[in-house]
Protein backbone atom coordinates (compact mmCIF):
# COMPACT_ATOMS: atom_id res chain seq x y z
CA UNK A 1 -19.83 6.68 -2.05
CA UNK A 2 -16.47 5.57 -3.68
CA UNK A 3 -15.63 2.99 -1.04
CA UNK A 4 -13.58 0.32 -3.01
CA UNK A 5 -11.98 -3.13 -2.28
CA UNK A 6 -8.33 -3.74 -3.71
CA UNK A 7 -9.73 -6.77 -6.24
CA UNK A 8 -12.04 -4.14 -7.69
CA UNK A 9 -9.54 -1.47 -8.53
CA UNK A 10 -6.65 -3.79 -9.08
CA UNK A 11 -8.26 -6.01 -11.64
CA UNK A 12 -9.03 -3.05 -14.02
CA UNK A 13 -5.19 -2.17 -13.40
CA UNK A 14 -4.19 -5.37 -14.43
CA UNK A 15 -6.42 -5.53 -17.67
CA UNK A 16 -5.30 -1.40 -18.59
CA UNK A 17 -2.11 -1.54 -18.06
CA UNK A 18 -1.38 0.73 -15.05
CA UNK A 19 -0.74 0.82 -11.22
CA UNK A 20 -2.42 2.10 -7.63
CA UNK A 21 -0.64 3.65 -5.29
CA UNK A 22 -1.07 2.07 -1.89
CA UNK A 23 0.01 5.42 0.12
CA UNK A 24 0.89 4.61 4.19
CA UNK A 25 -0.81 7.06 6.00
CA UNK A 26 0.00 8.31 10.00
CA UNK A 27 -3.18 10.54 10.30
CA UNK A 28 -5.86 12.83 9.57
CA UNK A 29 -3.86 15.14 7.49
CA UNK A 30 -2.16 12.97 5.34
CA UNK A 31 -5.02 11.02 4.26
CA UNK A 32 -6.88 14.25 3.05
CA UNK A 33 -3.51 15.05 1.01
CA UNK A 34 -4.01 11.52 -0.43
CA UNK A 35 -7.38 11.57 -1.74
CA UNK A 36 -6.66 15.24 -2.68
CA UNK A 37 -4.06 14.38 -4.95
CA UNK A 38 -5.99 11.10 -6.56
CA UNK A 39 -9.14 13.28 -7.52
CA UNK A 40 -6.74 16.18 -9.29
CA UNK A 41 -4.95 12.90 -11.15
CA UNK A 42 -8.49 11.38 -11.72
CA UNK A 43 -6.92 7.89 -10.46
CA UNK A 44 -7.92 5.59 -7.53
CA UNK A 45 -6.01 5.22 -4.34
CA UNK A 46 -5.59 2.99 -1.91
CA UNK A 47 -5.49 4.11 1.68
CA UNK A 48 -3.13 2.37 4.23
CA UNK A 49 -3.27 1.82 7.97
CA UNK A 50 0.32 0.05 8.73
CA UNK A 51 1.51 -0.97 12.17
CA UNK A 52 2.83 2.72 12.94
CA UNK A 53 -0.64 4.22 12.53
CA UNK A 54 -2.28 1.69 14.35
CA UNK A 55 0.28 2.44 17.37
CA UNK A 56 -1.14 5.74 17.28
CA UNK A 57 -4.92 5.43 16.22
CA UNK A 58 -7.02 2.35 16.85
CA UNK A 59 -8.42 0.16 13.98
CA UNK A 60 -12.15 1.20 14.44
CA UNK A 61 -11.08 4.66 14.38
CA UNK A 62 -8.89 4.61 11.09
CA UNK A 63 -11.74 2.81 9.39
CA UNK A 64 -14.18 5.16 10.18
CA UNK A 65 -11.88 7.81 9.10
CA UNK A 66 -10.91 5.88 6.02
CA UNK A 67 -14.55 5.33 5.20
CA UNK A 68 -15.54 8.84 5.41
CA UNK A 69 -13.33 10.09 3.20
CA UNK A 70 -14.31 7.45 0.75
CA UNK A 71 -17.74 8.67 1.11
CA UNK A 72 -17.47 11.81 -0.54
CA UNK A 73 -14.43 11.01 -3.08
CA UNK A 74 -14.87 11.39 -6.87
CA UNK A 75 -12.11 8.52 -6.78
CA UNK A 76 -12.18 4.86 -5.71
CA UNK A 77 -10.95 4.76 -2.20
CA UNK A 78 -9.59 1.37 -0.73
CA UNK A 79 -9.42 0.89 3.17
CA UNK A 80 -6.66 -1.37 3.55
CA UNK A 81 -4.99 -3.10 6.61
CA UNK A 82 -1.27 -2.91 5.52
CA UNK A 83 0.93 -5.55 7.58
CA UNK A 84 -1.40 -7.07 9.66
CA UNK A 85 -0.03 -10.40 11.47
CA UNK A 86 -2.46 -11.95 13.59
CA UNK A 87 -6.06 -13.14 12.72
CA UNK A 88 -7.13 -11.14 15.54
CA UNK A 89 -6.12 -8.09 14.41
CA UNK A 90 -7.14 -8.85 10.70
CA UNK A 91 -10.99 -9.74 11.82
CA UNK A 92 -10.69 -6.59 13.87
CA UNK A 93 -9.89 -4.55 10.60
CA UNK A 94 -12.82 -6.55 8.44
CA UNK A 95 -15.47 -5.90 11.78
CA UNK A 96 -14.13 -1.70 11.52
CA UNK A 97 -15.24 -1.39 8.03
CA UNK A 98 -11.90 -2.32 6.38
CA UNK A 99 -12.39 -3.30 2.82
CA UNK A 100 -9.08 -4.34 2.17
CA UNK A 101 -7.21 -7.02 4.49
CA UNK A 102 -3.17 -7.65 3.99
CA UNK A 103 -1.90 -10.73 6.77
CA UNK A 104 1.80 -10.85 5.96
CA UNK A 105 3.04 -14.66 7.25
CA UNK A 106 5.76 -14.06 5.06
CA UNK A 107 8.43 -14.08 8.03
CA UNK A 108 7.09 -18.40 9.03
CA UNK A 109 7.29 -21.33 6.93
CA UNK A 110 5.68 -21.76 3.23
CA UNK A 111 3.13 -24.26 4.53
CA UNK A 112 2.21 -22.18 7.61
CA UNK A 113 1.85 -19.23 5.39
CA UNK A 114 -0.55 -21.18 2.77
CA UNK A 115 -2.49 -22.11 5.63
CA UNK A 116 -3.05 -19.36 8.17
CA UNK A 117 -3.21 -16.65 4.84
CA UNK A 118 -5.97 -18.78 2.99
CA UNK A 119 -7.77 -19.08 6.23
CA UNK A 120 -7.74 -14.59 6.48
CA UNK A 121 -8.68 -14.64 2.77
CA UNK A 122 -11.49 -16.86 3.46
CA UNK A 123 -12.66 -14.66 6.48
CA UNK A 124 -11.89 -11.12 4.30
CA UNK A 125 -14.28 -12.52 1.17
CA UNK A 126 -17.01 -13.45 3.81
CA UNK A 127 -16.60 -9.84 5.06
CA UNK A 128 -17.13 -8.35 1.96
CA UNK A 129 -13.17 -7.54 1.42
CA UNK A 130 -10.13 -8.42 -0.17
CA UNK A 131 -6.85 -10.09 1.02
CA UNK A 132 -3.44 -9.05 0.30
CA UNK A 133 -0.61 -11.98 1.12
CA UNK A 134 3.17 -12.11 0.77
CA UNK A 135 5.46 -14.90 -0.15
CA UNK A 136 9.19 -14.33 0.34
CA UNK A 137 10.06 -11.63 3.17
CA UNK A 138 10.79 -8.10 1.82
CA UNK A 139 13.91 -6.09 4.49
CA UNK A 140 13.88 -3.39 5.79
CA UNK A 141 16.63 -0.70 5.55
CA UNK A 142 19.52 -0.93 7.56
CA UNK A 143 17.52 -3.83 9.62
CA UNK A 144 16.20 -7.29 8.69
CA UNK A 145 17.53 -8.79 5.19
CA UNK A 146 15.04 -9.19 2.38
CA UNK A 147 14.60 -13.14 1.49
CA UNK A 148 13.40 -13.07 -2.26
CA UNK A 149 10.75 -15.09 -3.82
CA UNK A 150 10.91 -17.96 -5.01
CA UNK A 151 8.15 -18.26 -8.25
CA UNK A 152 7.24 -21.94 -7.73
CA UNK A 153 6.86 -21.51 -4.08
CA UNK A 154 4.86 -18.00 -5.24
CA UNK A 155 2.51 -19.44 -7.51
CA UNK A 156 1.65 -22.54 -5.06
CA UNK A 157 1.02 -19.88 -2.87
CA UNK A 158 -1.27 -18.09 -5.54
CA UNK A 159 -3.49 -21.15 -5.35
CA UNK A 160 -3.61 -22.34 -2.60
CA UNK A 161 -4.94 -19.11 -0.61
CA UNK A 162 -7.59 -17.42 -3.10
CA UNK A 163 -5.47 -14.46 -2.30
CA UNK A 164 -6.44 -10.85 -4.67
CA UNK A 165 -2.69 -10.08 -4.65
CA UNK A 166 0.39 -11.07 -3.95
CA UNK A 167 3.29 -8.98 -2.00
CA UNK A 168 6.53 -10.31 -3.67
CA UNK A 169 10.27 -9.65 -2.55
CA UNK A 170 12.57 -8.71 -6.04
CA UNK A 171 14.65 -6.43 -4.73
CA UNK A 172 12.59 -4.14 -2.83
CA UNK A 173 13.41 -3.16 0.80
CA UNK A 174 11.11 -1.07 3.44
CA UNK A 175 11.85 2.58 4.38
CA UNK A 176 14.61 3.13 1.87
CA UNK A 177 15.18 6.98 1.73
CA UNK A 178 16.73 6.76 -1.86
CA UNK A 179 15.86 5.61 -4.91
CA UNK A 180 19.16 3.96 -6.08
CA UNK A 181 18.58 0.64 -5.98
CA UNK A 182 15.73 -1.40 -8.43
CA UNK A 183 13.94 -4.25 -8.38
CA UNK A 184 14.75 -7.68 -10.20
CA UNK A 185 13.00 -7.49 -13.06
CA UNK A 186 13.79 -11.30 -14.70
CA UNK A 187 12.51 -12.76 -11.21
CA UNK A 188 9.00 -10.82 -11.48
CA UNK A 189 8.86 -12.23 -15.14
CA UNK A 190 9.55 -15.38 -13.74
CA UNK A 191 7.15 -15.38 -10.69
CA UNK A 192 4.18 -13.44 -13.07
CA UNK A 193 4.75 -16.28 -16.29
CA UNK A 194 3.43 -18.44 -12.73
CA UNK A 195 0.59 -16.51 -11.86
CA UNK A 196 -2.17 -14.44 -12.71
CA UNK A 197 -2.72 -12.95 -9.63
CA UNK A 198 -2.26 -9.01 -9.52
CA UNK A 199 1.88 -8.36 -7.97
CA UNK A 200 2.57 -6.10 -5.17
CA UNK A 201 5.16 -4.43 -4.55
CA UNK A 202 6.54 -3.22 -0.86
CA UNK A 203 9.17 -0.39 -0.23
CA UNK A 204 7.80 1.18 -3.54
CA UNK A 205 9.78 4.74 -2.16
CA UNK A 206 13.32 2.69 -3.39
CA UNK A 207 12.09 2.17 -6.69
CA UNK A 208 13.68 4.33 -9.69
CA UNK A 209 10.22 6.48 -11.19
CA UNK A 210 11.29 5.20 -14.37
CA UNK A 211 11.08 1.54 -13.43
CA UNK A 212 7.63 2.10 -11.53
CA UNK A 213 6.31 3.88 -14.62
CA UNK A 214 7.78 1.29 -16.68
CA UNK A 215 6.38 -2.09 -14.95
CA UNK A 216 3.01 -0.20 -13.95
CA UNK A 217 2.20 -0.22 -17.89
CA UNK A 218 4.19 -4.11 -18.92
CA UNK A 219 3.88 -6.09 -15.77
CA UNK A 220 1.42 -7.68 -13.49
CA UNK A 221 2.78 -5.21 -10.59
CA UNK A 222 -0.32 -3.17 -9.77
CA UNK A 223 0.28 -1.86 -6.85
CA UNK A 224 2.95 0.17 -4.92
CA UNK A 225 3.29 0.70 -1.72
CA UNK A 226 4.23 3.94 -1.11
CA UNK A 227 5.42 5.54 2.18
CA UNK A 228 8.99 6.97 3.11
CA UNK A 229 9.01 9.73 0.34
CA UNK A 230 6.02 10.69 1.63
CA UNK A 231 6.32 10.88 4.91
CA UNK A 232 9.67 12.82 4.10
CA UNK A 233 7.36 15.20 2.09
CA UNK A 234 5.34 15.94 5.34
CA UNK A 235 8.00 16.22 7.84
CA UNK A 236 9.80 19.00 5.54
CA UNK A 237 6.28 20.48 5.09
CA UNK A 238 6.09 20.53 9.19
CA UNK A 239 9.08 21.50 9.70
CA UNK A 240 8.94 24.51 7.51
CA UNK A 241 5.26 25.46 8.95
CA UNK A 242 6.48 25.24 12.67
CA UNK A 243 10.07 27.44 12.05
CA UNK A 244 8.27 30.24 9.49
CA UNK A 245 6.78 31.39 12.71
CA UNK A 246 8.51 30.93 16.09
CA UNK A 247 5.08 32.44 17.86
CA UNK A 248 2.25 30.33 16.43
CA UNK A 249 1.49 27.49 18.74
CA UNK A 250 -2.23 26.34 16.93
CA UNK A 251 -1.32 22.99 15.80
CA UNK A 252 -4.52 23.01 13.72
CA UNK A 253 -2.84 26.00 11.52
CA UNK A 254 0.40 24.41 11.66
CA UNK A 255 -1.00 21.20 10.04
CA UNK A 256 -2.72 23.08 7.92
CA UNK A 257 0.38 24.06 5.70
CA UNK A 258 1.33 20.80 5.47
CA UNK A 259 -1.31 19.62 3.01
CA UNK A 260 -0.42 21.46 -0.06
CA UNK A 261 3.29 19.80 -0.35
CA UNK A 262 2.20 16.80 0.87
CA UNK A 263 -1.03 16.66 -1.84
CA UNK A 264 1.84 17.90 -4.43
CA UNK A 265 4.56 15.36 -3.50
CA UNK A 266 1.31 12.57 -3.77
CA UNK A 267 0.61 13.97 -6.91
CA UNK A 268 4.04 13.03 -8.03
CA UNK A 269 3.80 9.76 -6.98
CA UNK A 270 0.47 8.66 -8.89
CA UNK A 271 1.13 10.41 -12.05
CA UNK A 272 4.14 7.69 -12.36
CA UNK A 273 1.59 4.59 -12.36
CA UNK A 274 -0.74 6.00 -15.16
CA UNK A 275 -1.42 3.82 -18.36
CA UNK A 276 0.29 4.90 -21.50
């Protein structure tokens, strides 16, 4: 069993000078694309329930489907609550086998933050599991405006919670189709000379490859959240399977031929956060 929590594949990052991929999964067959593509790269990987795949599957499902995978991996496999916002639903994610908690408070005040995140980091270590926070609010595209972070407020922030990383906003934005913009790299100097805690970054999909490569291997960033490009990747790879043949109807064979591109597009993706 390769069942993994974020501290224990993020602190080896950290010291080696490379980056996990936290890749948002929607179901079943993505997920087996996922860990496909981390045992042919030989890298860990960090499985991701956000609020869309929780609309669709319930928590105690999606950790029992995270876990099982996990249990027959070559790789380190992280189940990981991405975007949770209550402590309800973050206690419901530790009680389904979660091993990897993320409460995002980063939307309410800096002291309400501090105090309801360290109180989900405290529950998350007494589960056995990390905790993901974030401090300054990352946008999302063509919706809500990012509110960047500020590095004194991020390394009280640091302390005060016991957090095992830190979702900071330098740039990044959610669901960004292209990669055209990039992230501010003096303000993660700033906010990591502050910290040692390991950086995360959200809306990793509008983030040049060259600048992910670049600050997996001389940064504290070690982890990116990636989602968009692949979930582009599989709706191409659908699309194609269901229009190829205008008489197959077996969704199971339709899905099928979606795991190849989708495993090769993931492939893509982790190759860019390997050390030197």
């Amino acid at each position: 069993m390769t069942l993994a929590t974020l501290s224990e594949v993020l602190q080896p990052a950290l010291k080696g000078g490379y980056a996990v991929a936290g890749l948002v999964t929607l179901g079943w067959e993505d997920m087996c694309a996922y860990v496909a593509a981390a045992e042919a790269e030989g890298v860990p990987v960090i499985l991701q329930a956000g609020p869309s795949c929780r609309e669709h599957t319930p928590l105690p499902i999606l950790g029992k489907m995270f876990r099982h995978l996990a249990e027959t991996a070559s790789v380190p496999v992280v189940a990981h609550l991405d975007h949770g916002y209550t402590e309800e639903e973050c206690r419901m994610a530790a009680d389904s086998g979660f091993t990897s908690i993320m409460f995002d408070g980063s939307r309410k005040s800096l002291a309400q933050n501090i105090a309801e995140t360290a109180a989900i980091a405290e529950m998350a270590h007494a589960a056995g599991a990390s905790c993901e926070g974030e401090i300054g609010f990352v946008g999302y595209s063509g919706g809500e405006t990012s509110a960047g972070t500020d590095p004194e407020e991020a390394a009280q922030f640091a302390r005060q919670t016991g957090i095992d990383a830190m979702a900071i906003s330098v740039g990044n934005v959610h669901l960004q189709q292209d990669k055209e913009g990039g992230l501010d790299e003096p303000r993660i100097r700033a906010i990591e000379a502050l910290t040692d805690v390991p950086l995360v970054i959200h809306g990793g999909s509008g983030v040049p490859v060259a600048q992910r490569t670049a600050l997996a291997r001389g940064s504290s960033i070690c982890k990116f959240n990636i989602g968009t490009e692949l979930r582009m990747a599989f709706g191409q790879a659908l699309r194609e399977a269901v229009t190829c043949d205008p008489g197959r109807f077996d969704r199971v064979q339709i899905l099928k031929d979606t795991h190849d591109p989708v495993e090769a597009a993931a492939r893509r993706v982790l190759k860019a956060f390997k050390p030197a």
